[in-house]
N, C-alpha and C. Protein backbone atom coordinates (compact mmCIF):
# COMPACT_ATOMS: atom_id res chain seq x y z
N UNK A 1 103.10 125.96 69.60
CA UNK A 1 102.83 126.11 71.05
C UNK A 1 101.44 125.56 71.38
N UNK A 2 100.36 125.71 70.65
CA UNK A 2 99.04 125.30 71.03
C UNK A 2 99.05 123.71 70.56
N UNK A 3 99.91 123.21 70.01
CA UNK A 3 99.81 121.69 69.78
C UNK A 3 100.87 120.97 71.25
N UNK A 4 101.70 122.09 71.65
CA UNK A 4 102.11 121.32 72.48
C UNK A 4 101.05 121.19 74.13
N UNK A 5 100.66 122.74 73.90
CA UNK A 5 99.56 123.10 75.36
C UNK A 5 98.48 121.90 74.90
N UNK A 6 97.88 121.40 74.39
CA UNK A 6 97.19 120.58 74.03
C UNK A 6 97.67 119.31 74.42
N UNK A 7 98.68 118.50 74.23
CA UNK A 7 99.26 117.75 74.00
C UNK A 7 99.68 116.89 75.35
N UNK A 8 100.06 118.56 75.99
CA UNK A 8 100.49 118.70 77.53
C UNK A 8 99.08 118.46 78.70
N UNK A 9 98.28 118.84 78.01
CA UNK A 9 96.95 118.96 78.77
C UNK A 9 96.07 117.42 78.65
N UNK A 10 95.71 116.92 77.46
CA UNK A 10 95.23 115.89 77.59
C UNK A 10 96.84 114.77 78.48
N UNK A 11 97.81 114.85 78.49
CA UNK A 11 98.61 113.87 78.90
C UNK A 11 98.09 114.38 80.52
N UNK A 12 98.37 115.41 81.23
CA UNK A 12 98.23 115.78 82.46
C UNK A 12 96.98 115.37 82.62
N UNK A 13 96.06 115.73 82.15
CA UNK A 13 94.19 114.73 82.74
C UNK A 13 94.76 113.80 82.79
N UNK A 14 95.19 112.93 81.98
CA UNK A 14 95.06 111.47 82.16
C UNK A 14 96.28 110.96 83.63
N UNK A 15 97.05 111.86 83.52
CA UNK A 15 98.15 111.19 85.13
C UNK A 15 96.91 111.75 86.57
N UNK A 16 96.07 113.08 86.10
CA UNK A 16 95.59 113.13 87.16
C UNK A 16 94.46 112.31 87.46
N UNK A 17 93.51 111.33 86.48
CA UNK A 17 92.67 110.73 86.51
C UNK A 17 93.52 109.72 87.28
N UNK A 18 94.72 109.33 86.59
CA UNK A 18 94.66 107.65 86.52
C UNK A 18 95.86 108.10 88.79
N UNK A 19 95.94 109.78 89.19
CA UNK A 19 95.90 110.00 90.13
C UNK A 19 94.95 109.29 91.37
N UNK A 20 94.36 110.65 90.92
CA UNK A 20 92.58 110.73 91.60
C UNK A 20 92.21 108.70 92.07
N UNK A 21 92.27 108.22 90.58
CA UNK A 21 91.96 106.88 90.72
C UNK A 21 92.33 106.09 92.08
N UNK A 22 93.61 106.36 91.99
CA UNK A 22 94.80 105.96 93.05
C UNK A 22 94.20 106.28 94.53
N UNK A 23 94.28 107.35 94.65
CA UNK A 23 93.69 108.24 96.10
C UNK A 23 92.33 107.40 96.34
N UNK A 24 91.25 107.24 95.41
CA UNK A 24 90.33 107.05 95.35
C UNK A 24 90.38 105.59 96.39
N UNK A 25 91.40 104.42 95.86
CA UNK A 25 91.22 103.44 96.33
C UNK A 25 92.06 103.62 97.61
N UNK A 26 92.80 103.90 97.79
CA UNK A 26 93.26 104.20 98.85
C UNK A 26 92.60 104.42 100.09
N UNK A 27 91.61 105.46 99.88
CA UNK A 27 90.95 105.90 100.66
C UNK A 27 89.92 104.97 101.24
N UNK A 28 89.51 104.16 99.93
CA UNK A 28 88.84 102.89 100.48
C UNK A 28 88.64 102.08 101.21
């Protein structure tokens, strides 16, 4: 379970970065 919460967590930062990113230009 803690390899998957892990696993799950660095993958979710990275959709919300490569998110955020998105919005970011958008907003631009």
């Amino acid at each position: 379970m803690m390899l998957d919460s892990q696993e799950l967590s660095a993958r979710g930062r990275r959709e919300l970065e490569s998110i955020r990113y998105a919005i970011r230009l958008a907003e631009a």
